[in-house]
PDB file of N, CA and C in Angstrom:
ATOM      1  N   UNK A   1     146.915 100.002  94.536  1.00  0.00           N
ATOM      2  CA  UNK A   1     145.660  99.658  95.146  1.00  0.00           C
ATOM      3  C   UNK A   1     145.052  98.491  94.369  1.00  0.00           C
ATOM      4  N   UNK A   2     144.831  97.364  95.108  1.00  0.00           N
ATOM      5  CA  UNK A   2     144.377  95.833  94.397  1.00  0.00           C
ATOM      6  C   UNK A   2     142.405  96.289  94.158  1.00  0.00           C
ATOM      7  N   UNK A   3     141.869  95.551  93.951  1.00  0.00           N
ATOM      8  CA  UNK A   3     140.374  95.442  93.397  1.00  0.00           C
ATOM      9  C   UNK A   3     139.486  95.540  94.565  1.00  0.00           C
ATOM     10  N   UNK A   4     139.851  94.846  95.826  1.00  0.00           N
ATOM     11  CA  UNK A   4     139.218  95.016  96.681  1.00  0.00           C
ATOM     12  C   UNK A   4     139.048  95.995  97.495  1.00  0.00           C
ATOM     13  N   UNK A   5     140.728  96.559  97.796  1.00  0.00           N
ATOM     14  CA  UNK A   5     140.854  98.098  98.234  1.00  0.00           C
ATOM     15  C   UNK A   5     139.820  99.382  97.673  1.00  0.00           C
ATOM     16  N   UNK A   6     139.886  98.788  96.075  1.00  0.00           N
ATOM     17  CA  UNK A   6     139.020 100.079  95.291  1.00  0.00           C
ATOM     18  C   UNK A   6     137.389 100.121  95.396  1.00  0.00           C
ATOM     19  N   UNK A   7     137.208  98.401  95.634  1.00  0.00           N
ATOM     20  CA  UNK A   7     135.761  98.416  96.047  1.00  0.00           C
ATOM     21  C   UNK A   7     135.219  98.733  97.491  1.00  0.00           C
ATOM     22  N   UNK A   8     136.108  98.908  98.567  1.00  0.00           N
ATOM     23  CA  UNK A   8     135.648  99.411  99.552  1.00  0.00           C
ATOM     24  C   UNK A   8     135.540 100.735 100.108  1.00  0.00           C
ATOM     25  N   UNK A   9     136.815 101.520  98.828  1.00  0.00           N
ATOM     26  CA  UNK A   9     136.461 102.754  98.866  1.00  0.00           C
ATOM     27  C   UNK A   9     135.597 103.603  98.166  1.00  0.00           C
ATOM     28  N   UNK A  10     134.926 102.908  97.599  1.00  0.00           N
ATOM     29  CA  UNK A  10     133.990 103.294  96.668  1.00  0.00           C
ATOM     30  C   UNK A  10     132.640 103.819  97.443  1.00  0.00           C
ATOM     31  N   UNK A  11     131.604 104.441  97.163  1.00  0.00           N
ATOM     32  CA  UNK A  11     130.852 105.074  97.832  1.00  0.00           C
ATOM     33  C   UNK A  11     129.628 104.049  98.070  1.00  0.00           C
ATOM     34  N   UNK A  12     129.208 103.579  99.056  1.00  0.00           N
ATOM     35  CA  UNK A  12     127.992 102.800  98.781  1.00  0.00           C
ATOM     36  C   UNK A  12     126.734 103.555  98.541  1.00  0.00           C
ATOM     37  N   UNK A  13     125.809 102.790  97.859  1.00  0.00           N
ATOM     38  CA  UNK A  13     124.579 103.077  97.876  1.00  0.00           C
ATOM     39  C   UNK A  13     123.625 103.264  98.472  1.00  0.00           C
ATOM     40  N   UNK A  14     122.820 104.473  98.756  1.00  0.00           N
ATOM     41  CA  UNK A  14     121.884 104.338 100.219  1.00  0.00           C
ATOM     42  C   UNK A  14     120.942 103.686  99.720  1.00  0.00           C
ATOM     43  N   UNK A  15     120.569 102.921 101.313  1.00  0.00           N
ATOM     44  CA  UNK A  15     119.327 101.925 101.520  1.00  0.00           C
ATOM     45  C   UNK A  15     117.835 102.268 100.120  1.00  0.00           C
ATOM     46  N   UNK A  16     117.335 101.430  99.935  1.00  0.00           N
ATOM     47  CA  UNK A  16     116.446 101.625  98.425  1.00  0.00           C
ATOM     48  C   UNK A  16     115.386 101.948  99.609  1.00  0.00           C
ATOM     49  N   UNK A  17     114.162 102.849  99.344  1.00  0.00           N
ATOM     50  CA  UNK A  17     112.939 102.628 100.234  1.00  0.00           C
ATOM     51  C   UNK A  17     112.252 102.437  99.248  1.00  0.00           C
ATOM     52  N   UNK A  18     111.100 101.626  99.042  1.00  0.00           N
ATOM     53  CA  UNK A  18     110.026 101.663  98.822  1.00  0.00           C
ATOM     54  C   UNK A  18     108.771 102.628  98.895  1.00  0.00           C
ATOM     55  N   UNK A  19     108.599 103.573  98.655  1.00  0.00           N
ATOM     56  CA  UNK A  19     107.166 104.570  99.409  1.00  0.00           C
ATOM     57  C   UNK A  19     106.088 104.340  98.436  1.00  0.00           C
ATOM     58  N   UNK A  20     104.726 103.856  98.612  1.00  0.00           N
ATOM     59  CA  UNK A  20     104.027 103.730  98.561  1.00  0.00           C
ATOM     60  C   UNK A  20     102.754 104.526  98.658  1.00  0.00           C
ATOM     61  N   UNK A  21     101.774 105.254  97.581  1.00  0.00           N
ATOM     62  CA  UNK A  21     101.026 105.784  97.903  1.00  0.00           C
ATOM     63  C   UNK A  21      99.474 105.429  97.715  1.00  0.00           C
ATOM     64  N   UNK A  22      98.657 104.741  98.124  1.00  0.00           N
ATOM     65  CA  UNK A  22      97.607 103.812  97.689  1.00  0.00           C
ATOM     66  C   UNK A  22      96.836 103.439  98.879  1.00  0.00           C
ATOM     67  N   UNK A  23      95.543 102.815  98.616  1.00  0.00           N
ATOM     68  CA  UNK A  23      94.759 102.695  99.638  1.00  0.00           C
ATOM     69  C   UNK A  23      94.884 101.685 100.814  1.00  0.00           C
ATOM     70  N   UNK A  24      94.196 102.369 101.896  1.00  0.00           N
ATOM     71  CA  UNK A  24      94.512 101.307 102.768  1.00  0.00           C
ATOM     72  C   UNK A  24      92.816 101.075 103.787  1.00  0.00           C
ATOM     73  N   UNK A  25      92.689  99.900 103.812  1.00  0.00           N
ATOM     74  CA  UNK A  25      90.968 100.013 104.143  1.00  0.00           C
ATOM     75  C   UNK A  25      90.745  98.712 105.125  1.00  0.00           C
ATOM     76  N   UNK A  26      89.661  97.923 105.601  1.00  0.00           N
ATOM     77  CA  UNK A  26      89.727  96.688 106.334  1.00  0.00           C
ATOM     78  C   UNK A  26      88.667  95.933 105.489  1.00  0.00           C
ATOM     79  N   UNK A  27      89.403  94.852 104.792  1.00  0.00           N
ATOM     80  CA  UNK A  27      88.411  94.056 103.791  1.00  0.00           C
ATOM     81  C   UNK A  27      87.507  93.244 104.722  1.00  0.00           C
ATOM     82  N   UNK A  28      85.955  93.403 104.234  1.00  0.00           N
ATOM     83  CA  UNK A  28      84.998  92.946 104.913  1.00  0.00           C
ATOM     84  C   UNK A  28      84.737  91.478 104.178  1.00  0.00           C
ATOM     85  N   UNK A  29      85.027  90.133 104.948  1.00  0.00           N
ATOM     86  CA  UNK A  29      85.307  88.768 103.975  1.00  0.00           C
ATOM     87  C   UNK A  29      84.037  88.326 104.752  1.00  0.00           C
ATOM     88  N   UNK A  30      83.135  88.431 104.020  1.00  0.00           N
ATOM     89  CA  UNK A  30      81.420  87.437 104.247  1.00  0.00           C
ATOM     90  C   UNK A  30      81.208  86.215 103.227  1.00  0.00           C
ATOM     91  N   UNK A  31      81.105  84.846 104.029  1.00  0.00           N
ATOM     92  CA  UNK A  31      81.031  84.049 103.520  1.00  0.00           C
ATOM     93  C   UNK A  31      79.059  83.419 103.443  1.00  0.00           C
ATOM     94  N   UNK A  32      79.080  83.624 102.166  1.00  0.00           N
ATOM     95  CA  UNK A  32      76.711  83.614 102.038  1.00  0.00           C
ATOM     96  C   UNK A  32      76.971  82.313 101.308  1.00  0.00           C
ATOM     97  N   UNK A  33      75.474  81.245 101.934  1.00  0.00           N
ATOM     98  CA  UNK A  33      75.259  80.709 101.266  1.00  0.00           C
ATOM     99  C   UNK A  33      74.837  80.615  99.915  1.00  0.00           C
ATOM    100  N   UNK A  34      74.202  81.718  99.807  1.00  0.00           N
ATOM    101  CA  UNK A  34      74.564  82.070  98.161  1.00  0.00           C
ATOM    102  C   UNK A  34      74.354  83.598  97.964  1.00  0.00           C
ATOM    103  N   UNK A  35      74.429  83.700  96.739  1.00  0.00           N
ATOM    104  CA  UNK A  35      74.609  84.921  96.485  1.00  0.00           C
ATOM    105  C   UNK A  35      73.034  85.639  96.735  1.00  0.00           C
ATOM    106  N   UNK A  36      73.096  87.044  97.410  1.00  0.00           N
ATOM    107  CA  UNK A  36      71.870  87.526  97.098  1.00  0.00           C
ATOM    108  C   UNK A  36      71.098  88.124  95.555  1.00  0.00           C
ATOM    109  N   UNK A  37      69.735  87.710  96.071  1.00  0.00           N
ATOM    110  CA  UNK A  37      68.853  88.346  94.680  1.00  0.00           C
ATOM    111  C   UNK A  37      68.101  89.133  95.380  1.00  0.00           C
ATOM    112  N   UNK A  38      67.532  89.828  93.858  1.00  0.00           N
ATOM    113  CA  UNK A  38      66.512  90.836  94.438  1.00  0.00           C
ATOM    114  C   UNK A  38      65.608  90.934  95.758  1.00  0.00           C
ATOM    115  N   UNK A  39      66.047  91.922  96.538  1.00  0.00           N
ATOM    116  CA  UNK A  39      65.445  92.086  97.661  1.00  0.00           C
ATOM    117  C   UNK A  39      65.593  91.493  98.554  1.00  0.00           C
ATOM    118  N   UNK A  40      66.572  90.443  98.340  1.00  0.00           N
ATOM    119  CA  UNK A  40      66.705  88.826  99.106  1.00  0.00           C
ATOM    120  C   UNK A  40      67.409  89.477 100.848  1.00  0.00           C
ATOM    121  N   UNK A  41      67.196  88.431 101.564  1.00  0.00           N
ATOM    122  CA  UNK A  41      67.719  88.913 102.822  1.00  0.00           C
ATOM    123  C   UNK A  41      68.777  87.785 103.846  1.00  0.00           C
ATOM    124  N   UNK A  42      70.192  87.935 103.224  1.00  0.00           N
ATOM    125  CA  UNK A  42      70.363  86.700 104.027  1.00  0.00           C
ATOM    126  C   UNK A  42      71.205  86.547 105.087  1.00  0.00           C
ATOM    127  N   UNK A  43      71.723  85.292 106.005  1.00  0.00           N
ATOM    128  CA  UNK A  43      72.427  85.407 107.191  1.00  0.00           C
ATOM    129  C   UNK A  43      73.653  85.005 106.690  1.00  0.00           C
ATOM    130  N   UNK A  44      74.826  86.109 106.851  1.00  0.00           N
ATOM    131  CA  UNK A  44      76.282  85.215 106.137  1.00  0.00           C
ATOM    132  C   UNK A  44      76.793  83.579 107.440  1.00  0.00           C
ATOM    133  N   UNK A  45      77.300  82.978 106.985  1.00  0.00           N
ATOM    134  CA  UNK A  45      77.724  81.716 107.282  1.00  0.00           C
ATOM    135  C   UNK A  45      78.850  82.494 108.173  1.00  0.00           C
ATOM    136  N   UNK A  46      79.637  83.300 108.083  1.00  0.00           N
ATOM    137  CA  UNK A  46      80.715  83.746 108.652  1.00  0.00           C
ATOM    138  C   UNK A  46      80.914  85.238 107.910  1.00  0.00           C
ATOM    139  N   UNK A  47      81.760  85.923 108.952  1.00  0.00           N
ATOM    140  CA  UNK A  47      82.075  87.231 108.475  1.00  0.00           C
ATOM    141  C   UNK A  47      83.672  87.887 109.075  1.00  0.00           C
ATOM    142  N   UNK A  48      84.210  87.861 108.622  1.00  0.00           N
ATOM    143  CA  UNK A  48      86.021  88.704 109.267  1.00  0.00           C
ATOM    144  C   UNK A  48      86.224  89.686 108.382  1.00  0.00           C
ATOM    145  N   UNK A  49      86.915  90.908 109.678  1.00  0.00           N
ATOM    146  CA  UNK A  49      87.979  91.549 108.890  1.00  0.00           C
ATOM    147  C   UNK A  49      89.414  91.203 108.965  1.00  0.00           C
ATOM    148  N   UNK A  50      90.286  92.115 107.578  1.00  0.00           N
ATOM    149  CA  UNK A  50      91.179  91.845 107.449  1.00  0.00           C
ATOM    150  C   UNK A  50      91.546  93.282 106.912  1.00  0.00           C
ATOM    151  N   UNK A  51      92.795  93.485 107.138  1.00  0.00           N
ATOM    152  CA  UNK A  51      93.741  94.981 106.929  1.00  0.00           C
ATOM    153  C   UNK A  51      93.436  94.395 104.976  1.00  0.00           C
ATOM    154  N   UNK A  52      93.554  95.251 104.595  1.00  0.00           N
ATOM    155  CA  UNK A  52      93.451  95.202 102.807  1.00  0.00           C
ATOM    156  C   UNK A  52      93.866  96.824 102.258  1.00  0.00           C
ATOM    157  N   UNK A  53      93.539  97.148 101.043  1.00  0.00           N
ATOM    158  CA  UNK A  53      93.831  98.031 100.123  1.00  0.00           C
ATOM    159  C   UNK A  53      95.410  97.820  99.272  1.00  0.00           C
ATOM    160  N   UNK A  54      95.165  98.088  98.435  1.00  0.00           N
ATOM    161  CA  UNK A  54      96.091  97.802  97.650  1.00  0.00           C
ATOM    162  C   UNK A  54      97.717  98.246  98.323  1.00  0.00           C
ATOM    163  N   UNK A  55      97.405  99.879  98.617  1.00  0.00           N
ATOM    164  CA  UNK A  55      98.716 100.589  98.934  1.00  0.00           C
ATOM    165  C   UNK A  55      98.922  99.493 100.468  1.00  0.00           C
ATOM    166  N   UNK A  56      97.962  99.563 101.189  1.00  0.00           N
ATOM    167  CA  UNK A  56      98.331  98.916 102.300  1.00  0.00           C
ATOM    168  C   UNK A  56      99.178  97.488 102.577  1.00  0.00           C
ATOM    169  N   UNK A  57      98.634  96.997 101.613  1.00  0.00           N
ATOM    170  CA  UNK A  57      99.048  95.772 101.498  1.00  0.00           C
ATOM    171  C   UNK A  57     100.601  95.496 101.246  1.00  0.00           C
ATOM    172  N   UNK A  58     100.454  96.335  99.627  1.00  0.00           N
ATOM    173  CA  UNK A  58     102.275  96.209  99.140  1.00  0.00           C
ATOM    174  C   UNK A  58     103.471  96.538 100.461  1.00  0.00           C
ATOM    175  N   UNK A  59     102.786  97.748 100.902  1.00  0.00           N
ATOM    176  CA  UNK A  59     103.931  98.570 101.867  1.00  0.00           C
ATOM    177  C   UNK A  59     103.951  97.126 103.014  1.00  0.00           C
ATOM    178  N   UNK A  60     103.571  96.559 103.448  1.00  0.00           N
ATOM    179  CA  UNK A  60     103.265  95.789 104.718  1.00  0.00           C
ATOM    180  C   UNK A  60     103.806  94.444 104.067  1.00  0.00           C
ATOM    181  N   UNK A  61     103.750  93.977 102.620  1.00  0.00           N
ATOM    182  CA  UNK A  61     104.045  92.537 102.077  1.00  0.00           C
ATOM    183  C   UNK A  61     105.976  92.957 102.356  1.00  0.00           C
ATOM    184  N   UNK A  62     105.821  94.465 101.759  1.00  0.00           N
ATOM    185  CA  UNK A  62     108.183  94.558 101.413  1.00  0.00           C
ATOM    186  C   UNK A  62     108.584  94.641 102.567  1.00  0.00           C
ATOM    187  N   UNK A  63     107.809  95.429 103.755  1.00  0.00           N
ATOM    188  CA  UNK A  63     108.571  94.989 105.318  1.00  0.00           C
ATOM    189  C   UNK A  63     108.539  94.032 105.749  1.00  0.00           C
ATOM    190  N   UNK A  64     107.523  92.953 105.853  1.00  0.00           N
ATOM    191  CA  UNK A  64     107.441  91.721 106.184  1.00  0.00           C
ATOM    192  C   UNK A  64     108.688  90.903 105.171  1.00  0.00           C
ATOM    193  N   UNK A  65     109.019  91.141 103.908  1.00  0.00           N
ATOM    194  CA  UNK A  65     110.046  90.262 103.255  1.00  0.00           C
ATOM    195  C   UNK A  65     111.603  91.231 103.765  1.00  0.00           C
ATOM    196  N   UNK A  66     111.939  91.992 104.401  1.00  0.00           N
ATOM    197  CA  UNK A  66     112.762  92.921 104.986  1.00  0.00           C
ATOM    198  C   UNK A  66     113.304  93.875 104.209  1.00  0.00           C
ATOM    199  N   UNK A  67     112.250  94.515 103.325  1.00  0.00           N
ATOM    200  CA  UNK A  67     112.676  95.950 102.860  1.00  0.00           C
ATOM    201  C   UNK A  67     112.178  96.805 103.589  1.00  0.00           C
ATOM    202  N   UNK A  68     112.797  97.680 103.357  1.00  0.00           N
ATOM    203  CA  UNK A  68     112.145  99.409 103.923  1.00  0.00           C
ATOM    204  C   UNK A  68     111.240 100.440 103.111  1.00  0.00           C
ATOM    205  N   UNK A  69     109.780 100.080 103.620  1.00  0.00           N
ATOM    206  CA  UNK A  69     108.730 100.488 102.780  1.00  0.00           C
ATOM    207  C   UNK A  69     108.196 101.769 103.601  1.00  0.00           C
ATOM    208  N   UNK A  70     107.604 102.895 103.283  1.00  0.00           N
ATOM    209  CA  UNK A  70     107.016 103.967 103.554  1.00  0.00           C
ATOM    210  C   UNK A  70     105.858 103.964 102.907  1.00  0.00           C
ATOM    211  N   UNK A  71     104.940 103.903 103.988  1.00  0.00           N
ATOM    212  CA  UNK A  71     103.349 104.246 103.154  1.00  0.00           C
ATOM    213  C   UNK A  71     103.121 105.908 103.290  1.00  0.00           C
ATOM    214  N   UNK A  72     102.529 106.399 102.333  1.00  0.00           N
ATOM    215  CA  UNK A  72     102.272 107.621 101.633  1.00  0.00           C
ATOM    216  C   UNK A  72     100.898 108.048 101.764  1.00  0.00           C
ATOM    217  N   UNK A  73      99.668 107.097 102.067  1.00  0.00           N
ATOM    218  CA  UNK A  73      98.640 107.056 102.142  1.00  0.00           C
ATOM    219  C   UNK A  73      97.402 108.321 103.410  1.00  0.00           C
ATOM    220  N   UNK A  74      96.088 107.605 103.616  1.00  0.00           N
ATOM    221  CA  UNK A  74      95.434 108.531 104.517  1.00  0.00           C
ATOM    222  C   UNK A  74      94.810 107.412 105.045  1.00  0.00           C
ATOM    223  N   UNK A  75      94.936 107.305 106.587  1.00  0.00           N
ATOM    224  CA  UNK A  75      94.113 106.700 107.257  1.00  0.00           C
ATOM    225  C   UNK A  75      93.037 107.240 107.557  1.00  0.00           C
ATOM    226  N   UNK A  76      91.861 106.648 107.670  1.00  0.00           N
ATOM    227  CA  UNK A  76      90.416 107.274 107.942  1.00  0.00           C
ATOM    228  C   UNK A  76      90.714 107.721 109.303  1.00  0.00           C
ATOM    229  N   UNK A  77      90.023 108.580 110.154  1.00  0.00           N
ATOM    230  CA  UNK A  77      90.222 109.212 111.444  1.00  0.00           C
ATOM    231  C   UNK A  77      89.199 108.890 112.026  1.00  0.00           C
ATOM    232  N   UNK A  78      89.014 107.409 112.697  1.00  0.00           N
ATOM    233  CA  UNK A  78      88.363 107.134 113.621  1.00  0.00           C
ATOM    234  C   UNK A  78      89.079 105.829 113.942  1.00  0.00           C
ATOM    235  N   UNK A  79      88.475 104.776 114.717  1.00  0.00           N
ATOM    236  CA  UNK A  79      89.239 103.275 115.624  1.00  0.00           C
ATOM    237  C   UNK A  79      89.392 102.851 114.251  1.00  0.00           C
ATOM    238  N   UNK A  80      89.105 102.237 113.271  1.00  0.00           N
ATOM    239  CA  UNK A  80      89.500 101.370 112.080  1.00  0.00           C
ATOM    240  C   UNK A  80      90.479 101.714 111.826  1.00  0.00           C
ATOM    241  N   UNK A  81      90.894 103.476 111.090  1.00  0.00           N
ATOM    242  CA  UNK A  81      92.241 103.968 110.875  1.00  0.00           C
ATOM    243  C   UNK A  81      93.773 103.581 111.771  1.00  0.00           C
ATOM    244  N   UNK A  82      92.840 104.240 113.298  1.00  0.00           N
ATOM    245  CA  UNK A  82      94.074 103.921 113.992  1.00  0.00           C
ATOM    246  C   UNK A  82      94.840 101.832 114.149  1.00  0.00           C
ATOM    247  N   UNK A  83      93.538 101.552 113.791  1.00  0.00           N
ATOM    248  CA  UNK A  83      94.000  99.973 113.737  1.00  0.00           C
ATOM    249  C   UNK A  83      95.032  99.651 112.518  1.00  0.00           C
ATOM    250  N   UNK A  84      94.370 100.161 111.489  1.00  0.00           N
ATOM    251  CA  UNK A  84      95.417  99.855 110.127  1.00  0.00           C
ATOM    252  C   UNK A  84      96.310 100.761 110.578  1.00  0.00           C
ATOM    253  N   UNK A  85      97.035 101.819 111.251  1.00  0.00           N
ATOM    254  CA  UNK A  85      98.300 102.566 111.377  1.00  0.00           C
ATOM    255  C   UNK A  85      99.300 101.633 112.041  1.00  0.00           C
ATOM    256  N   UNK A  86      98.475 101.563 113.491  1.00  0.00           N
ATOM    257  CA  UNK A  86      99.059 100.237 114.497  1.00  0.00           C
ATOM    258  C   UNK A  86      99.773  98.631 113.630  1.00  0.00           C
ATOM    259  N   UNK A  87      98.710  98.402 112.840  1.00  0.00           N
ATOM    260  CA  UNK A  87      99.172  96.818 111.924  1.00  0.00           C
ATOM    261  C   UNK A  87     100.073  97.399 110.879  1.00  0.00           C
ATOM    262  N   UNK A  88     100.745  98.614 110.511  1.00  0.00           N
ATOM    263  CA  UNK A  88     101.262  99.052 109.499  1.00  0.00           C
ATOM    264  C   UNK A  88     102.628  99.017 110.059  1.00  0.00           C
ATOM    265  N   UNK A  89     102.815  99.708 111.534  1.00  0.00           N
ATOM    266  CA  UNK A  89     103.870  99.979 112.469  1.00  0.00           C
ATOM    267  C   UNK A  89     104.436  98.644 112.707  1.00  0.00           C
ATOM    268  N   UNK A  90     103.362  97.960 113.165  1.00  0.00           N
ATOM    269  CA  UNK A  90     103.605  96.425 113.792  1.00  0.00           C
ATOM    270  C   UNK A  90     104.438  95.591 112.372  1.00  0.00           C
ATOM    271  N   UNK A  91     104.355  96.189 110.885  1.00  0.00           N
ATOM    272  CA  UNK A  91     105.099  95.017 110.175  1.00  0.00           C
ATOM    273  C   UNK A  91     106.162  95.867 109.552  1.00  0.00           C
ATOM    274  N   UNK A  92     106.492  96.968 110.281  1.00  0.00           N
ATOM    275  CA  UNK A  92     107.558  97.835 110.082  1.00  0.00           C
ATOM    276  C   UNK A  92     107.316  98.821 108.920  1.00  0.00           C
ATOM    277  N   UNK A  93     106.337  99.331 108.961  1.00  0.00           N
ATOM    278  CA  UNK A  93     106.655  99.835 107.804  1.00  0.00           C
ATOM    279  C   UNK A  93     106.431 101.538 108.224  1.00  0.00           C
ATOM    280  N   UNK A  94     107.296 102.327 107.943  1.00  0.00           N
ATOM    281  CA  UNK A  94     107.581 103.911 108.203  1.00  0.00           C
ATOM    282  C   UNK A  94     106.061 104.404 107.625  1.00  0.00           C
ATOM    283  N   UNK A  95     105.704 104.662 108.439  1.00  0.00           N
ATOM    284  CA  UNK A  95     104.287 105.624 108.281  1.00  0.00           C
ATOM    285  C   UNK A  95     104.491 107.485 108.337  1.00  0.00           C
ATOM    286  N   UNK A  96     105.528 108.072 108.219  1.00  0.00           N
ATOM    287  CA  UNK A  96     105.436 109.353 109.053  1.00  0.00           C
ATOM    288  C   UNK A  96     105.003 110.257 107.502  1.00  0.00           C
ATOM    289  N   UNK A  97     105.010 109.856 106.402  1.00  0.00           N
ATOM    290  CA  UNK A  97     104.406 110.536 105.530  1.00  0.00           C
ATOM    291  C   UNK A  97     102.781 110.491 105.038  1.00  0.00           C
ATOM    292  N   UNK A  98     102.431 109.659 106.058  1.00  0.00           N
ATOM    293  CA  UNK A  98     100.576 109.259 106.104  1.00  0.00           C
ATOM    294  C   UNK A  98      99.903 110.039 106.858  1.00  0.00           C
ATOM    295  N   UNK A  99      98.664 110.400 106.069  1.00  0.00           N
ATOM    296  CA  UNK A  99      98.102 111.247 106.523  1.00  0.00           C
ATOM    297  C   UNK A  99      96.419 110.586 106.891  1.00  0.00           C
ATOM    298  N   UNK A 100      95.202 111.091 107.471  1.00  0.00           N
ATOM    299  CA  UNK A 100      94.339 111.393 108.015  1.00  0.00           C
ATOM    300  C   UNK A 100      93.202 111.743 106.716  1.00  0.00           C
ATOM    301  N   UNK A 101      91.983 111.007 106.995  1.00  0.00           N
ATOM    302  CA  UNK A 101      90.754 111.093 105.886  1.00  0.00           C
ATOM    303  C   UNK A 101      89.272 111.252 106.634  1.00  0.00           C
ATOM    304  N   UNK A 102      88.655 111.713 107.060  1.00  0.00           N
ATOM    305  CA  UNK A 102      86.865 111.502 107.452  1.00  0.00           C
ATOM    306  C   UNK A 102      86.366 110.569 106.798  1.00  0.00           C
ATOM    307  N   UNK A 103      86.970 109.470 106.052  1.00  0.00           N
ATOM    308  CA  UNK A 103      85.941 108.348 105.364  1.00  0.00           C
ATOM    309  C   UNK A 103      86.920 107.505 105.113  1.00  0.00           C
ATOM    310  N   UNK A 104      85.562 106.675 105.939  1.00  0.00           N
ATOM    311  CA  UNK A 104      86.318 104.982 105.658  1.00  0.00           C
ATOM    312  C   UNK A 104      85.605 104.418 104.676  1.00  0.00           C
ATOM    313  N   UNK A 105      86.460 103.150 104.022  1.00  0.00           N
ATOM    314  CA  UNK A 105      85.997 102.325 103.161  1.00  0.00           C
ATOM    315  C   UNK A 105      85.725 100.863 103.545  1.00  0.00           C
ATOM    316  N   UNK A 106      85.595  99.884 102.923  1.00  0.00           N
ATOM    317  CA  UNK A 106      85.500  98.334 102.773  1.00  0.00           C
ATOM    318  C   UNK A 106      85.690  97.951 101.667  1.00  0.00           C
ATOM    319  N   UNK A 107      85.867  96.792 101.048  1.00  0.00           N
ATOM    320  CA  UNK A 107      85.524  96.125 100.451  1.00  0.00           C
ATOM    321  C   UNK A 107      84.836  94.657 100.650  1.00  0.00           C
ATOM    322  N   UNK A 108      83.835  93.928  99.959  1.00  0.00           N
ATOM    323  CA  UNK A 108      83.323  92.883 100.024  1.00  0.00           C
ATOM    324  C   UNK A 108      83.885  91.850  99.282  1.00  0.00           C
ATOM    325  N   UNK A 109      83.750  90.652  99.184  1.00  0.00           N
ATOM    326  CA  UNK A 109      83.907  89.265  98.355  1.00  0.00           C
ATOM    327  C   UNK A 109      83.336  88.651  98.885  1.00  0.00           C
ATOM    328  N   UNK A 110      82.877  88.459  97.696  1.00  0.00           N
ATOM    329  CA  UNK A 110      81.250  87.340  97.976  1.00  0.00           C
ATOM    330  C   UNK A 110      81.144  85.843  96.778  1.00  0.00           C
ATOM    331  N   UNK A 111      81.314  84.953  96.919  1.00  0.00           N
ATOM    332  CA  UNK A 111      81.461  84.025  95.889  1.00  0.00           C
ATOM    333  C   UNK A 111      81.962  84.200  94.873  1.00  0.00           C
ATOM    334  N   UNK A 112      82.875  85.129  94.311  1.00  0.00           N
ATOM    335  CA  UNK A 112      84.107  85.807  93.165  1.00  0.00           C
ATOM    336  C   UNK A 112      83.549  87.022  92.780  1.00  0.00           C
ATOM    337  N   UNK A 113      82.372  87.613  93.276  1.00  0.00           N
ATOM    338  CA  UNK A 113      81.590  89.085  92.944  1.00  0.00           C
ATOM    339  C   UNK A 113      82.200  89.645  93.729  1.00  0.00           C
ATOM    340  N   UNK A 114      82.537  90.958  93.614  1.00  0.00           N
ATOM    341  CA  UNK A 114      83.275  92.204  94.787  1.00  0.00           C
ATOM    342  C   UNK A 114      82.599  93.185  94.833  1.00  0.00           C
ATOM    343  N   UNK A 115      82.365  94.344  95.502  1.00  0.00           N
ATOM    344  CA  UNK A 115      81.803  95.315  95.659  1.00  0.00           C
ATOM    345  C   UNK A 115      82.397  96.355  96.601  1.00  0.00           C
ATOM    346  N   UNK A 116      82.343  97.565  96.714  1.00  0.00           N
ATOM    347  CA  UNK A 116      82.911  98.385  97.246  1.00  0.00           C
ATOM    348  C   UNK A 116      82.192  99.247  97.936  1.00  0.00           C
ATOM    349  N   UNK A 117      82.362  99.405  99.082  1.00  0.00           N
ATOM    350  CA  UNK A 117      81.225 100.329 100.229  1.00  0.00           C
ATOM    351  C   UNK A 117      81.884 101.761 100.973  1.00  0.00           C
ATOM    352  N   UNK A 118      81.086 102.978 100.214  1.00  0.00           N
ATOM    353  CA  UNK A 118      82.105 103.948 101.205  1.00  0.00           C
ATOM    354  C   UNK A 118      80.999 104.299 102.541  1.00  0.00           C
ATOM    355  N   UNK A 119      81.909 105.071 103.829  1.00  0.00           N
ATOM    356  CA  UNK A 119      81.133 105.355 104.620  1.00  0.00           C
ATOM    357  C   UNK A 119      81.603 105.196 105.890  1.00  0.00           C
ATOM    358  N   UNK A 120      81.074 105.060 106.504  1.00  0.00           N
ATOM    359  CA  UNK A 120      81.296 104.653 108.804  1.00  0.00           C
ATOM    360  C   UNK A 120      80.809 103.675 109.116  1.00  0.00           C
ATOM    361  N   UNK A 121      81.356 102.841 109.758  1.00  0.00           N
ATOM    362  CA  UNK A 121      80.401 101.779 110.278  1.00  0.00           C
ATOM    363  C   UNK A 121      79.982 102.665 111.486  1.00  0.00           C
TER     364      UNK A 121
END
């Protein structure tokens, strides 16, 4: 048996997954003319969401580069959740070990300050 024979009978390795267990939320990106002060009240210049959280992100960056990622996480249980499940599916990434939360999150960025908001819109 030559080298190549022995390497094809050799056992391969199953597929690597990735699983991922970490947050997954819709970053709230408000662009202010400046930053607020005390009591201050202002109109943002612009405002988008975007799918974010850390866990969310990684699992959704290794399917998009064509690994096989599993998120581990909890989607909030209302329309936001089901949106981040849908954009999770949509970049391939195996969701069937994710589970369901009563609270959603955000995050803000605001001129390099961040802040973190729990709750419902």
């Amino acid at each position: 048996m030559n080298d190549r024979q022995r390497r094809e009978t050799l056992p391969q390795p199953a597929e690597t997954v990735l699983v991922v267990s970490g947050s997954i939320h819709f970053d709230v990106v408000v662009q202010l003319p400046h930053l607020p002060r005390e009591n201050d009240r202002i109109v943002p210049r612009a405002m988008s969401l975007a799918p974010g959280g850390m866990g969310g992100n990684v699992a959704a960056a290794f399917a998009r580069l064509g690994g096989h990622s599993r998120f581990a996480g909890a989607f909030a249980d209302d329309a936001d959740g089901e949106a981040l499940r849908a954009d999770l599916i949509r970049d391939g990434v195996d969701i069937r070990w994710a589970g369901t939360t009563g609270v959603s999150s955000s995050s803000a960025q605001m001129e390099h300050a961040r802040s973190s908001v729990a709750g419902r819109r």
